[in-house]
Structures are given as C-alpha cells and as structure tokens.
C-alpha atoms as a PDB file:
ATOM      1  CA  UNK A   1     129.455  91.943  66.366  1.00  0.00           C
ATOM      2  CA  UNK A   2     125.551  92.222  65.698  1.00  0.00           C
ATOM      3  CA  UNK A   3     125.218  89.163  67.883  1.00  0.00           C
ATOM      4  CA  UNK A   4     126.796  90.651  70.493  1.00  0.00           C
ATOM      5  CA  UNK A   5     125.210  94.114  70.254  1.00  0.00           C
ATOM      6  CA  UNK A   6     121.611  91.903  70.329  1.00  0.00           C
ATOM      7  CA  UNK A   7     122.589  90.370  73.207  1.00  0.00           C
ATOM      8  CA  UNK A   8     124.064  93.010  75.076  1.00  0.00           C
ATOM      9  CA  UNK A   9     121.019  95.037  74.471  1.00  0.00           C
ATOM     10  CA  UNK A  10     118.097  92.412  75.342  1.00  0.00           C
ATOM     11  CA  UNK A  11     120.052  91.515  78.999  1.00  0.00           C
ATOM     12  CA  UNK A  12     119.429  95.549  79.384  1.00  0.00           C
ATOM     13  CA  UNK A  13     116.081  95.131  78.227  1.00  0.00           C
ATOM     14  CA  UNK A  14     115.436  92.464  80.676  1.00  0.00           C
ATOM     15  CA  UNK A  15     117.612  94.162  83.849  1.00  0.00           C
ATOM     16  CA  UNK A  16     115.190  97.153  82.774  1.00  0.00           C
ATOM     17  CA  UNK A  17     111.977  95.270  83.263  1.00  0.00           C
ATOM     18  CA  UNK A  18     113.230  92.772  86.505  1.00  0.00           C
ATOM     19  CA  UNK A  19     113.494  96.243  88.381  1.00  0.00           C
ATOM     20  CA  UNK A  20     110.384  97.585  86.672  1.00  0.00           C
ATOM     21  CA  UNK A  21     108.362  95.014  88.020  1.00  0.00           C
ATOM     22  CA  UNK A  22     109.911  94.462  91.155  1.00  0.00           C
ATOM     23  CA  UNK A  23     109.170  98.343  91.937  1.00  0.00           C
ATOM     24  CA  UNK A  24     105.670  97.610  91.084  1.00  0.00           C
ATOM     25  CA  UNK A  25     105.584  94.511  93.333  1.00  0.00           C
ATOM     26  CA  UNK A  26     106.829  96.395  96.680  1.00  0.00           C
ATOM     27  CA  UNK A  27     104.044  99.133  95.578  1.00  0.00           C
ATOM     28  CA  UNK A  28     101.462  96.483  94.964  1.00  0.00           C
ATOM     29  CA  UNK A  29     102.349  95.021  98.456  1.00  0.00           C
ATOM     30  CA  UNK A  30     102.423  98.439 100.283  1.00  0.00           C
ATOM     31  CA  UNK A  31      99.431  99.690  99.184  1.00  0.00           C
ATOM     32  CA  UNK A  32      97.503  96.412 100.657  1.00  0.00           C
ATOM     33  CA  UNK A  33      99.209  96.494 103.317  1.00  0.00           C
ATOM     34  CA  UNK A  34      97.778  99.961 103.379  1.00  0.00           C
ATOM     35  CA  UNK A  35      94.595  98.969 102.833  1.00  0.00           C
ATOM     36  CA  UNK A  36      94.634  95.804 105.191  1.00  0.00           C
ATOM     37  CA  UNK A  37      95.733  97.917 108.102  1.00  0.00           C
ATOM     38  CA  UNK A  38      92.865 100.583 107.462  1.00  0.00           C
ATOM     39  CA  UNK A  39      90.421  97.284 107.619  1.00  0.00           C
ATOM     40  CA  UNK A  40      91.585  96.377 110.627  1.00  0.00           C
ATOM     41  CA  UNK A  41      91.905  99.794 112.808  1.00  0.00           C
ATOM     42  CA  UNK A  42      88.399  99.964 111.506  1.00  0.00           C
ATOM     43  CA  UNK A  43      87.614  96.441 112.499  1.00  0.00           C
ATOM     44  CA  UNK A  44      88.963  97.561 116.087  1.00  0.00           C
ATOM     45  CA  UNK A  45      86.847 100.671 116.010  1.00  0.00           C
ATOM     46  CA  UNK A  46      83.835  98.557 116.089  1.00  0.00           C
ATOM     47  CA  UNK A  47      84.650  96.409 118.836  1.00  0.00           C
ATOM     48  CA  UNK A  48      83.153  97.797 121.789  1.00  0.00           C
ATOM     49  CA  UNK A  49      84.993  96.216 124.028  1.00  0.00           C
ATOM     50  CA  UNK A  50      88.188  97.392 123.361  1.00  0.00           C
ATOM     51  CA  UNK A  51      89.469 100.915 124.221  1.00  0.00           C
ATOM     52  CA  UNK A  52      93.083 100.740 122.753  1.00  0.00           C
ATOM     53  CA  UNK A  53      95.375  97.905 120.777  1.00  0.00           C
ATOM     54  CA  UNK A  54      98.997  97.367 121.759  1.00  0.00           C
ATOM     55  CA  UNK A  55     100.890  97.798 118.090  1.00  0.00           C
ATOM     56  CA  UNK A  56     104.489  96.972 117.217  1.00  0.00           C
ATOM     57  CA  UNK A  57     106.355  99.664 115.898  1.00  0.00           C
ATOM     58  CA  UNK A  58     109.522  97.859 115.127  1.00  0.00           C
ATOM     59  CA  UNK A  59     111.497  94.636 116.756  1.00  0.00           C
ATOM     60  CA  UNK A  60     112.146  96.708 119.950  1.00  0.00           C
ATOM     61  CA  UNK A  61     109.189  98.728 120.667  1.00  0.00           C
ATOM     62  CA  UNK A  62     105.298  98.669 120.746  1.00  0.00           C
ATOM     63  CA  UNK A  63     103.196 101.513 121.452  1.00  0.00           C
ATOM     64  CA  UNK A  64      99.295 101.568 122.797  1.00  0.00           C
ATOM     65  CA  UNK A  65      97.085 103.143 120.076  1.00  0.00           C
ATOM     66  CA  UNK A  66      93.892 104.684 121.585  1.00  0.00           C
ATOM     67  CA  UNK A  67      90.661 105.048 119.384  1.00  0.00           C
ATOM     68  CA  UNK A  68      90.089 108.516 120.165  1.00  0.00           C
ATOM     69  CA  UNK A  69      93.697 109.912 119.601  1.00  0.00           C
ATOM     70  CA  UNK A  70      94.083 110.976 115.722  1.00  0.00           C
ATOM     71  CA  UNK A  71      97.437 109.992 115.236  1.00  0.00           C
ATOM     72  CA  UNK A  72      96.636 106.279 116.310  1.00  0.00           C
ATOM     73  CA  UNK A  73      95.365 104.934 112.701  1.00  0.00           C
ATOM     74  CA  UNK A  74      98.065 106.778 110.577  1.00  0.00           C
ATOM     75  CA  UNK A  75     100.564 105.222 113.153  1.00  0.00           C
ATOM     76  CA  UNK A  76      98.826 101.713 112.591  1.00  0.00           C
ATOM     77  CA  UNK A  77      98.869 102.115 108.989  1.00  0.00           C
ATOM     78  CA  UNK A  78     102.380 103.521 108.994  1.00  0.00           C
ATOM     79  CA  UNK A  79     101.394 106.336 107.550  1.00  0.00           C
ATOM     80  CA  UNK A  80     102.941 108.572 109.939  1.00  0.00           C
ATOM     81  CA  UNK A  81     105.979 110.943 109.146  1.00  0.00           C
ATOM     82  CA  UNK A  82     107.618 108.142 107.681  1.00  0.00           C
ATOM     83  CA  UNK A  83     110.560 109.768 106.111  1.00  0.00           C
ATOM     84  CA  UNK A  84     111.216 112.183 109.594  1.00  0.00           C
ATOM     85  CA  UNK A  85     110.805 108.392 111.634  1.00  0.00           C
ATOM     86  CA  UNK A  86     114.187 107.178 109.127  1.00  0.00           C
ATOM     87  CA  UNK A  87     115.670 110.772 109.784  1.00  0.00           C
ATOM     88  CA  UNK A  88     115.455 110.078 113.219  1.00  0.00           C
ATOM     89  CA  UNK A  89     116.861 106.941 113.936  1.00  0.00           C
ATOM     90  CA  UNK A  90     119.337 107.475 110.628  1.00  0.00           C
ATOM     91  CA  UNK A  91     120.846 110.367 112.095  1.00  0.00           C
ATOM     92  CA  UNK A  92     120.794 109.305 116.521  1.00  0.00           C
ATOM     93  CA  UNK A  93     123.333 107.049 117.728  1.00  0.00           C
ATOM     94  CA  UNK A  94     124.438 105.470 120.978  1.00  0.00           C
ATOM     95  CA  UNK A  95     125.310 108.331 123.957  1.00  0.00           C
ATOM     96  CA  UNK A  96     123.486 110.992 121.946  1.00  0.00           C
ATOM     97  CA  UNK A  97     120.441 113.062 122.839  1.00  0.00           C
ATOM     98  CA  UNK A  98     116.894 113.036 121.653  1.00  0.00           C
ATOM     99  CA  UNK A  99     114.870 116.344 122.878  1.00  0.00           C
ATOM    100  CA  UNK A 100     111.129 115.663 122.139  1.00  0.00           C
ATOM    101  CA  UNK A 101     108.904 118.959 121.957  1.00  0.00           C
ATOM    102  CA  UNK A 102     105.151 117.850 121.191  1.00  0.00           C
ATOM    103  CA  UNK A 103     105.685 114.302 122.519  1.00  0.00           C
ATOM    104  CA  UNK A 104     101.862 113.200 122.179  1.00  0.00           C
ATOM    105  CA  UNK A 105     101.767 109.770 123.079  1.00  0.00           C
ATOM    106  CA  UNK A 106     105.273 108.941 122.919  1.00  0.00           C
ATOM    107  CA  UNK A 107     106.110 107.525 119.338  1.00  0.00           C
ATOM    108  CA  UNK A 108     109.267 109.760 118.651  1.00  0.00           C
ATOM    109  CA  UNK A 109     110.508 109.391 122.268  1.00  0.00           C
ATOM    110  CA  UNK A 110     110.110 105.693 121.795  1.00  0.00           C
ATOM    111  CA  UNK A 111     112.017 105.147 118.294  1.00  0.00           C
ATOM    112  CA  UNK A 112     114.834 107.167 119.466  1.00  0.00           C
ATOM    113  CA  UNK A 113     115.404 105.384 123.371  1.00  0.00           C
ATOM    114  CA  UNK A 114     117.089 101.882 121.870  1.00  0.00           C
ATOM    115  CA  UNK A 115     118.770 103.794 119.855  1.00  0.00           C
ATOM    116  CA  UNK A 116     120.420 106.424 121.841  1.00  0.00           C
ATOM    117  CA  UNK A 117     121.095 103.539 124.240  1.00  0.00           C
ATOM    118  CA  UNK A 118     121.696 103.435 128.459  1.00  0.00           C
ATOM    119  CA  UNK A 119     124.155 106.123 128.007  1.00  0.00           C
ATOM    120  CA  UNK A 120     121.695 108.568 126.044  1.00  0.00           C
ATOM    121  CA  UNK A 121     119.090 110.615 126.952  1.00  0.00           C
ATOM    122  CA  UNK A 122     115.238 111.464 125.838  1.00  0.00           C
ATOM    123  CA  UNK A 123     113.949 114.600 126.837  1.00  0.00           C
ATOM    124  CA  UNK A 124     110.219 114.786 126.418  1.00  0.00           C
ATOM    125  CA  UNK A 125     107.603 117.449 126.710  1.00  0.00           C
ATOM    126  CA  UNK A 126     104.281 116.432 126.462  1.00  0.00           C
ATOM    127  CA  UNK A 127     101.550 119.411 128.699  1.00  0.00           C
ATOM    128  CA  UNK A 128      98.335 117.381 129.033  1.00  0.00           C
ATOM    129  CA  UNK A 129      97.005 115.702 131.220  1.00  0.00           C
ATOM    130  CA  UNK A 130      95.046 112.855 129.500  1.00  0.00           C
ATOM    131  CA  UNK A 131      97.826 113.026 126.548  1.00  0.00           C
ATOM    132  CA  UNK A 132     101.276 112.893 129.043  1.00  0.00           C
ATOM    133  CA  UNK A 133      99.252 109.883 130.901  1.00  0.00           C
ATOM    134  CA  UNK A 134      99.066 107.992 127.891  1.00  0.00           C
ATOM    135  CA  UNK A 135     102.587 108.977 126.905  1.00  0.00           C
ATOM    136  CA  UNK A 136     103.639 107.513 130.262  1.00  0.00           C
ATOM    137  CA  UNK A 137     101.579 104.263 130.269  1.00  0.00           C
ATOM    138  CA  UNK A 138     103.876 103.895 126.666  1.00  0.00           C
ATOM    139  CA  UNK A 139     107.239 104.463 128.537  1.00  0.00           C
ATOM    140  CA  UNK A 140     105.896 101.867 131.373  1.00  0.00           C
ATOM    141  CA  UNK A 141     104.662  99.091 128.868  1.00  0.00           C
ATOM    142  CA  UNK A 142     108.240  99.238 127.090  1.00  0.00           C
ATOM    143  CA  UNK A 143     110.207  98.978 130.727  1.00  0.00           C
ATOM    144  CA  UNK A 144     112.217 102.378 129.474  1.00  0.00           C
ATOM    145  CA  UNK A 145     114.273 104.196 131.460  1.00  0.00           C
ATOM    146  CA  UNK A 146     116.244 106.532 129.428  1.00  0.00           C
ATOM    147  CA  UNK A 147     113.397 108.681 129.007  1.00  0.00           C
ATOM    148  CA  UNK A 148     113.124 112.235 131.232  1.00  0.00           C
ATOM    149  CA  UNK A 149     109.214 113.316 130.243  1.00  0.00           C
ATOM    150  CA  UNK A 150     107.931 116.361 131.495  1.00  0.00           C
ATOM    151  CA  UNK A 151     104.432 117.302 131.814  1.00  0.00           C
ATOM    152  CA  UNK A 152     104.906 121.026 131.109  1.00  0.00           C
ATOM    153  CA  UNK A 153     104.759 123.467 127.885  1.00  0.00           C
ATOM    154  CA  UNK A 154     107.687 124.928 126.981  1.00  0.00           C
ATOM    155  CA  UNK A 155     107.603 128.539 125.785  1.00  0.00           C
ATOM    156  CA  UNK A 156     109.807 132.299 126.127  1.00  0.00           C
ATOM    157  CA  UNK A 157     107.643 132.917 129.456  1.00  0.00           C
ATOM    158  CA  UNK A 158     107.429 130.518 132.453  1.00  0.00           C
ATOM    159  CA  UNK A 159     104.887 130.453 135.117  1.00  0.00           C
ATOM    160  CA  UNK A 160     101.373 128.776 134.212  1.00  0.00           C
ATOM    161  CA  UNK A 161      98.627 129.244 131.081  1.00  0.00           C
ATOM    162  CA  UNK A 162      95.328 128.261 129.708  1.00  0.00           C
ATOM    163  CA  UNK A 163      95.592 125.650 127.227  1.00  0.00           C
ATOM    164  CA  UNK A 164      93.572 124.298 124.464  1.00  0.00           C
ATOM    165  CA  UNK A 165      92.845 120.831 124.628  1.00  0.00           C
ATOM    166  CA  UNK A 166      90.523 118.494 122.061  1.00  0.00           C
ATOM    167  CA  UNK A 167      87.787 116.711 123.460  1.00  0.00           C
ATOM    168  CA  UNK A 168      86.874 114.953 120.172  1.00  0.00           C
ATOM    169  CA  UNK A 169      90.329 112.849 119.570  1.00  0.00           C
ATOM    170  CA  UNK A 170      92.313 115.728 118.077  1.00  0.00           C
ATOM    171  CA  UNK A 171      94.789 115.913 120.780  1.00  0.00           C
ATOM    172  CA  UNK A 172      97.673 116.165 118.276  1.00  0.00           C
ATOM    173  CA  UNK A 173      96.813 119.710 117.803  1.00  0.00           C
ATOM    174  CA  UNK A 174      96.582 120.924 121.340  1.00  0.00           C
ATOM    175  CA  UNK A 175      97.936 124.237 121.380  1.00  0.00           C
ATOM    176  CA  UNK A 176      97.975 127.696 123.276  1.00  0.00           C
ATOM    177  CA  UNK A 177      96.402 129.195 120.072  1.00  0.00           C
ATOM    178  CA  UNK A 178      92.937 127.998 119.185  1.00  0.00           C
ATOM    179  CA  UNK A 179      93.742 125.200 116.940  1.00  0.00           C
ATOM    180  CA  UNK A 180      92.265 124.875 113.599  1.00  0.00           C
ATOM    181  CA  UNK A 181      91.111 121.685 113.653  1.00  0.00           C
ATOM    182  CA  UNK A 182      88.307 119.416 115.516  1.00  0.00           C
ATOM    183  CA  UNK A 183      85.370 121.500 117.096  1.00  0.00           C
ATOM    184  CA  UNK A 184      85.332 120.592 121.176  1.00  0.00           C
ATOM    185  CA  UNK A 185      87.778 122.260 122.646  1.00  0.00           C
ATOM    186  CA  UNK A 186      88.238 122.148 126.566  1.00  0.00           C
ATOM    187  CA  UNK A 187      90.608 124.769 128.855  1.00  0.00           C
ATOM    188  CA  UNK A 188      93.104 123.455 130.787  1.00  0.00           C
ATOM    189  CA  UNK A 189      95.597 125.141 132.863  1.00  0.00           C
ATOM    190  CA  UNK A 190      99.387 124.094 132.426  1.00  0.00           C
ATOM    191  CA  UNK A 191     103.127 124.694 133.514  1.00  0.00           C
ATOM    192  CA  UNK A 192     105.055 126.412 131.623  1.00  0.00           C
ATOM    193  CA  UNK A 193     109.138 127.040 131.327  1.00  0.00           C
ATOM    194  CA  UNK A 194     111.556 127.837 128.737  1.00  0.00           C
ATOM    195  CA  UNK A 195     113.651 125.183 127.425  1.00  0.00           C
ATOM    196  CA  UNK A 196     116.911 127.057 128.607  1.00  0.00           C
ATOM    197  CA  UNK A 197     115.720 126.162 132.013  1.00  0.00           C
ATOM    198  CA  UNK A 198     116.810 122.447 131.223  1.00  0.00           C
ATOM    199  CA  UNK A 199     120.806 124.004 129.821  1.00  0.00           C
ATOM    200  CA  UNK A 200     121.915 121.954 132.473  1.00  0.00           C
ATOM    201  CA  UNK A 201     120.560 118.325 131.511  1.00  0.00           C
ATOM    202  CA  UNK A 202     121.701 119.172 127.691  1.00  0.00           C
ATOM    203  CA  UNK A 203     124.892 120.396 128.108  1.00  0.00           C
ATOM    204  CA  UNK A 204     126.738 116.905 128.281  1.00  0.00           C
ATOM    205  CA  UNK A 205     125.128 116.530 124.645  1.00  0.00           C
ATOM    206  CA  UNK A 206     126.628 119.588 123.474  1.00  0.00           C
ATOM    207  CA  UNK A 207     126.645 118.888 119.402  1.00  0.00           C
ATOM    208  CA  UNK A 208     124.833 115.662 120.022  1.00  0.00           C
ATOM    209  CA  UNK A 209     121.637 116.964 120.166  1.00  0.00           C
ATOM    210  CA  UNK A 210     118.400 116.267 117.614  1.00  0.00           C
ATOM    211  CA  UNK A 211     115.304 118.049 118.779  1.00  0.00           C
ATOM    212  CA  UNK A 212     111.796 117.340 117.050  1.00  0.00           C
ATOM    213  CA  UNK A 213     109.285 120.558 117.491  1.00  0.00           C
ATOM    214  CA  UNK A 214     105.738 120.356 116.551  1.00  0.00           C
ATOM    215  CA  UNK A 215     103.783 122.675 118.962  1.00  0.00           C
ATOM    216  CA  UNK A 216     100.869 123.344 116.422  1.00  0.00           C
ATOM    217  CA  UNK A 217     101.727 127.153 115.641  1.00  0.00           C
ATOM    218  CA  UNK A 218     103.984 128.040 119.092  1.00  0.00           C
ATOM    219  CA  UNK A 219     107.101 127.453 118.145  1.00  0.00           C
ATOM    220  CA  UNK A 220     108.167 130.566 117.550  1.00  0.00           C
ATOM    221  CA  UNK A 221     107.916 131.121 121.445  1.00  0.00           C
ATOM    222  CA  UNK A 222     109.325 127.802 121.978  1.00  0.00           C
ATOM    223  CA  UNK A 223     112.562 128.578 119.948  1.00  0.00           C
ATOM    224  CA  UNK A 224     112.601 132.032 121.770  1.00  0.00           C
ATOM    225  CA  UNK A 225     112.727 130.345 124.887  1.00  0.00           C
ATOM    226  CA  UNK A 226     115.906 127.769 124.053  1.00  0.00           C
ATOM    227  CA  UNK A 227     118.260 130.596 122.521  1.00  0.00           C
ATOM    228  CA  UNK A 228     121.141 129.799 124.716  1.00  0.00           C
ATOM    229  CA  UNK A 229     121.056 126.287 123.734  1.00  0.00           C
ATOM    230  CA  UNK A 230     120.642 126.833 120.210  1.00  0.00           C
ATOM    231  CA  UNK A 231     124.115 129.428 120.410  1.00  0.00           C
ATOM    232  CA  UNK A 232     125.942 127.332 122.415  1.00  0.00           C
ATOM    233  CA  UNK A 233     124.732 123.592 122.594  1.00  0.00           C
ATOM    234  CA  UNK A 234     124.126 123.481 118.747  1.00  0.00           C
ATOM    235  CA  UNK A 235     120.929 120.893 118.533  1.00  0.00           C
ATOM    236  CA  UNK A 236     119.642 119.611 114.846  1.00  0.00           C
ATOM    237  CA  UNK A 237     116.180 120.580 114.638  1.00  0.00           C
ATOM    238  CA  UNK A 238     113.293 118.958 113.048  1.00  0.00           C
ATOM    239  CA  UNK A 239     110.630 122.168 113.052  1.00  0.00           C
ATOM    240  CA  UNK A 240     107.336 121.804 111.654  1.00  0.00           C
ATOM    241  CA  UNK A 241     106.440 124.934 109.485  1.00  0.00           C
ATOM    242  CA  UNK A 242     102.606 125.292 108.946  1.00  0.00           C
ATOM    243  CA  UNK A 243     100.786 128.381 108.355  1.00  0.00           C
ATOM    244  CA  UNK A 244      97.369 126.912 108.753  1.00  0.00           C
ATOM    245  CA  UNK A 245      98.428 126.011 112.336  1.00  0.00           C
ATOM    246  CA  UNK A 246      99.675 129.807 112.699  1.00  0.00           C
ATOM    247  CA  UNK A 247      96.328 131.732 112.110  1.00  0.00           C
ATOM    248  CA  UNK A 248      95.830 132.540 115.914  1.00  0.00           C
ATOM    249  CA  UNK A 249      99.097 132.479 116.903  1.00  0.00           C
ATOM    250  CA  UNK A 250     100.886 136.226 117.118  1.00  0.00           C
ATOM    251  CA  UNK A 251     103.726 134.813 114.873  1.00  0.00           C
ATOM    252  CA  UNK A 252     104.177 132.886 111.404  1.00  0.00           C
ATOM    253  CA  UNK A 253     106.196 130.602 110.083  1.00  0.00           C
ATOM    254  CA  UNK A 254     108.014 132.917 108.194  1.00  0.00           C
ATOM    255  CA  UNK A 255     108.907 134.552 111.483  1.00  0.00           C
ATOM    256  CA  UNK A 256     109.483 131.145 112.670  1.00  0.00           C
ATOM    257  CA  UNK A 257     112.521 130.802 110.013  1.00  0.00           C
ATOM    258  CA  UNK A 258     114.189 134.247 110.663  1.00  0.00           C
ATOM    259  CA  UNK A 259     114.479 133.788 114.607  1.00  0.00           C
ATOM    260  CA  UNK A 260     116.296 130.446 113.736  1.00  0.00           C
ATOM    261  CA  UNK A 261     118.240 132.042 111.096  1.00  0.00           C
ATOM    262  CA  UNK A 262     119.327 134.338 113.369  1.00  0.00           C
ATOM    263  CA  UNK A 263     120.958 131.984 115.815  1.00  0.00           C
ATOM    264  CA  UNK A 264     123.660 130.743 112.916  1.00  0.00           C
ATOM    265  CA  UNK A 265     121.256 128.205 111.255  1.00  0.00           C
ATOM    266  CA  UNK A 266     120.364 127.052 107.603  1.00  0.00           C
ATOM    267  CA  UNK A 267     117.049 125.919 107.403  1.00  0.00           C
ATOM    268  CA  UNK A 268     116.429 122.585 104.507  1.00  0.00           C
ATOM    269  CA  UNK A 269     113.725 120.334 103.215  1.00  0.00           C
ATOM    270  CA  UNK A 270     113.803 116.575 103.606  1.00  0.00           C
ATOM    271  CA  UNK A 271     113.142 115.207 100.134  1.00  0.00           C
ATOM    272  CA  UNK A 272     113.540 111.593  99.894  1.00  0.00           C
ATOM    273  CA  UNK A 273     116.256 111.462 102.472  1.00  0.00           C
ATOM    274  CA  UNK A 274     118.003 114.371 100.917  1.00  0.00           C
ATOM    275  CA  UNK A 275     118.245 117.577 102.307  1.00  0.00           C
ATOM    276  CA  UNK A 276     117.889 120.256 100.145  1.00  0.00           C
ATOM    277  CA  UNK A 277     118.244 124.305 101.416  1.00  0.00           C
ATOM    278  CA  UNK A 278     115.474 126.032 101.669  1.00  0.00           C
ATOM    279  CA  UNK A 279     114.913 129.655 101.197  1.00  0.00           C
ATOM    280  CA  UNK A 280     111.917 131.554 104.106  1.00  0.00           C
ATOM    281  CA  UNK A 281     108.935 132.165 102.392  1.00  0.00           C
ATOM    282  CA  UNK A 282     105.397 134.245 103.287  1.00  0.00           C
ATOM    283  CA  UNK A 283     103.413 131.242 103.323  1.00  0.00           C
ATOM    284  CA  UNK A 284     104.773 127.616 104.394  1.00  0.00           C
ATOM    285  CA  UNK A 285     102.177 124.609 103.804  1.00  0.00           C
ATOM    286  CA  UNK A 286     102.879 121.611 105.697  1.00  0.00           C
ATOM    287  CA  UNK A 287     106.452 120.391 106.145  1.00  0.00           C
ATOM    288  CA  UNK A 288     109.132 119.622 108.367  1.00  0.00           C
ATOM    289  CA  UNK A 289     111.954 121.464 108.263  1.00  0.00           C
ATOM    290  CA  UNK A 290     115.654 120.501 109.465  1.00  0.00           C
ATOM    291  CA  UNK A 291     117.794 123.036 110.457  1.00  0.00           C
ATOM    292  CA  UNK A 292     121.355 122.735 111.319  1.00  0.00           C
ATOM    293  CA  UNK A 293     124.626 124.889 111.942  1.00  0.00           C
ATOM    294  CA  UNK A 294     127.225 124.574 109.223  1.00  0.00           C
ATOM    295  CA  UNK A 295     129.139 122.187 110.996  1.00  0.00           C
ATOM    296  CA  UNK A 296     126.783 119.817 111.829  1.00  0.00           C
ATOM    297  CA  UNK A 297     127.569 116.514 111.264  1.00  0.00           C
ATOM    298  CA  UNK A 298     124.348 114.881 109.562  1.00  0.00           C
ATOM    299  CA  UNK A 299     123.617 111.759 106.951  1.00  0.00           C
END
C-alpha cells in the first residue's frame, strides 16, 4: 500500500512539473519571439529604402505595415488586442456580419472577411484620407471583396466636420476631440452620417451582428447615432471605454455605459476569454468592453 501511495504520488509530482516546464517553455519562446520581432521592425526602421513591409497575419491574410502608423510594430510583434483578435474570429461565423467602426488600416476588417465568408458582410468606417487609402491598398493586396469600407465618420449628426488628424504617425487616435496623444495635429474636413443611415445593409444580419467601436472618445455620439439598430437589429459590441481619450470630448465613458444600458444591454469585461459583468463606473482606464442583449448567443 506504501508502494503504491509512493508511486501514485511521484507520477503527480512529475505530471506537476512536465506542465510546469512546458508553461515556461511557450513563455520562454513568446517572449523572444517578442523580442526578435521588436529587432526586426527596428531593423526595418533603419532601412531607408523601404516605406512599409507586407506582414502575415495568419494563413489567409497579410496586411502592409507602414513605419509611420503606430499600430504597425505592436501588430508586427503581435502585440495588438490579442485577446479581442480571438474574440473576434471565436465568436463570427460564415453568413454573419462584421461592422468595423475605427477601421485604421484594416486589421479587424481583414481577420473577420475569411471568416464571415462570400455570404457575409464587413462594414468598415475608416474617415481619413491618408488612413482609408492605406486601409484600401490592404483590401486590394488580399483580392477581398466582402468588404463595404466607407470613408466617412459616423456620429448622431450627419453633414460634414473638422477632424483631427496626426501628422507624426499617431493616426490611431484621430478623433473629432483633440486627442491626447502625439503633438502635430492637422485639420481635415470629413463626411459624416449616423450609422442608422446604413439600417438597410444590416438588417439581413439582424442578431448576427458583431460591431468593434474605437473612435478615441466619440462613441458616445456614435452609439447615439445607431439606436435603431441597437433596439431592433441587436449587434454584439466590442466598445472601447477610456477616460483619458474622453478629456475633450462633451461625454465620458461612464455616460458611454448608461446610453448602452439604456437600449436593453449588459455591459462585461473580457478576462482571459471569459466574460465577466461589469458594473459603470466614474472613471474607466483602458479596456474593451463587450456588450450584449440577454439573448445573445456568444462563446
């Protein structure tokens, strides 16, 4: 019986330390990958001669990075929004839609278009010029053509506005309020509509809908502007909730979460692929936040 209890117990000593080490091998390997990556992007930073790298994203898509855009290295390092990237493509499948507020240069658009398939639709929003170029030249390169991008900012008005657009690489925080980060900071005059104007193109989605926001402190106005999709077409929403990024904006984040609230949604963090509810707050740092109707049907 002792030999047996011995036994038992040193195979669960050694199961222990297999999976102890193996967890410290993959974070061994990721964190030089890591660091290799960084080399490189700063390898490609020095070479003159090139303005941007074509990367591979997964076995289906590859995306131009550009040395002035910020996003580019944290996408090359994949260091970028990793756990809203699995959400994504976790929770999309074929026929479904994809609605893409803050497109950038295209990386969200581009995950979800193999997986929505032919029969599904992306529906971008990207106001920029330089930035919805770039975004295009990414939707060309791929040969896509299940994505509907729109050069326009969505918000509760529509007619035209004076945007704020980076000059020194920090296009990812392009906003109508002065952003809070870089320092050059050009005007540029955009369209704008609400995102009810497009009812029509989402309604053969109805409750098959996942919508990304991240308009760097607007998206209160943004949400203002979809309320008839929200109360009848029932989107998930990924909403990024950042009080930094509200300073000069005429709403906060905790405004942000009653408007939704008030359209029949519970609002949750994303904590290692769990969600978890989450209560409004006065302050939000940083996060994405999912929100979803009761009956929503999400992993």
């Amino acid at each position: 019986m002792r030999n047996w209890i011995k036994k038992k117990l040193r195979n669960q000593i050694e199961a222990f330390l297999r999976t102890e080490l193996q967890a410290m091998k993959n974070e061994l390997l990721a964190e030089l990958k890591k660091e290799y990556r960084e080399l490189r992007w700063q390898e490609f930073l020095q070479d003159k001669s090139i303005e941007k790298i074509i990367h591979p994203v997964n076995d289906k898509i590859s995306i131009n990075l550009y040395k002035d855009n910020y996003l580019s290295p944290l996408i090359f390092s994949n260091q970028f929004e990793e756990d809203i990237i699995s959400f994504i493509t976790s929770n999309l499948q074929a026929g479904d839609c994809f609605v893409d507020i803050g497109a950038n240069i295209g990386l969200f658009s581009l995950l979800a278009s193999p997986v929505v398939s032919f029969d599904g639709l992306v529906l971008s929003f990207e106001p920029t010029g330089n930035t919805f170029n770039r975004f295009d030249e990414n939707i060309k390169h791929n040969a896509i053509n299940n994505i509907r991008a729109h050069q326009i900012a969505l918000s509760d008005y529509e007619g035209a506005a004076s945007f704020n657009v980076s000059t020194d690489g920090h296009d990812a925080f392009n906003s109508f309020s002065l952003p809070q980060y870089g320092s050059n900071y050009n005007q540029e005059t955009v369209d704008v509509k609400l995102l009810d104007s497009f009812f029509d193109k989402l309604e053969p989605y109805k409750n098959r809908i996942l919508m990304k926001v991240d308009v760097e402190g607007w998206e209160y106005n943004v949400i203002k502007g979809a309320g008839k999709i929200l109360q009848e077409l029932s989107p998930i929403m990924i909403i990024e909730f950042n009080d930094e990024n509200t300073q000069n904006s005429p709403f906060k984040c905790t405004d942000v979460y009653s408007l939704i609230q008030s359209y029949g949604y519970e609002l949750f963090s994303l904590i290692n692929g769990t969600l978890i509810k989450k209560e409004n707050e006065e302050y939000f740092g940083y996060q994405n936040l999912i929100a979803k109707k009761a009956a929503s049907n999400i992993k």
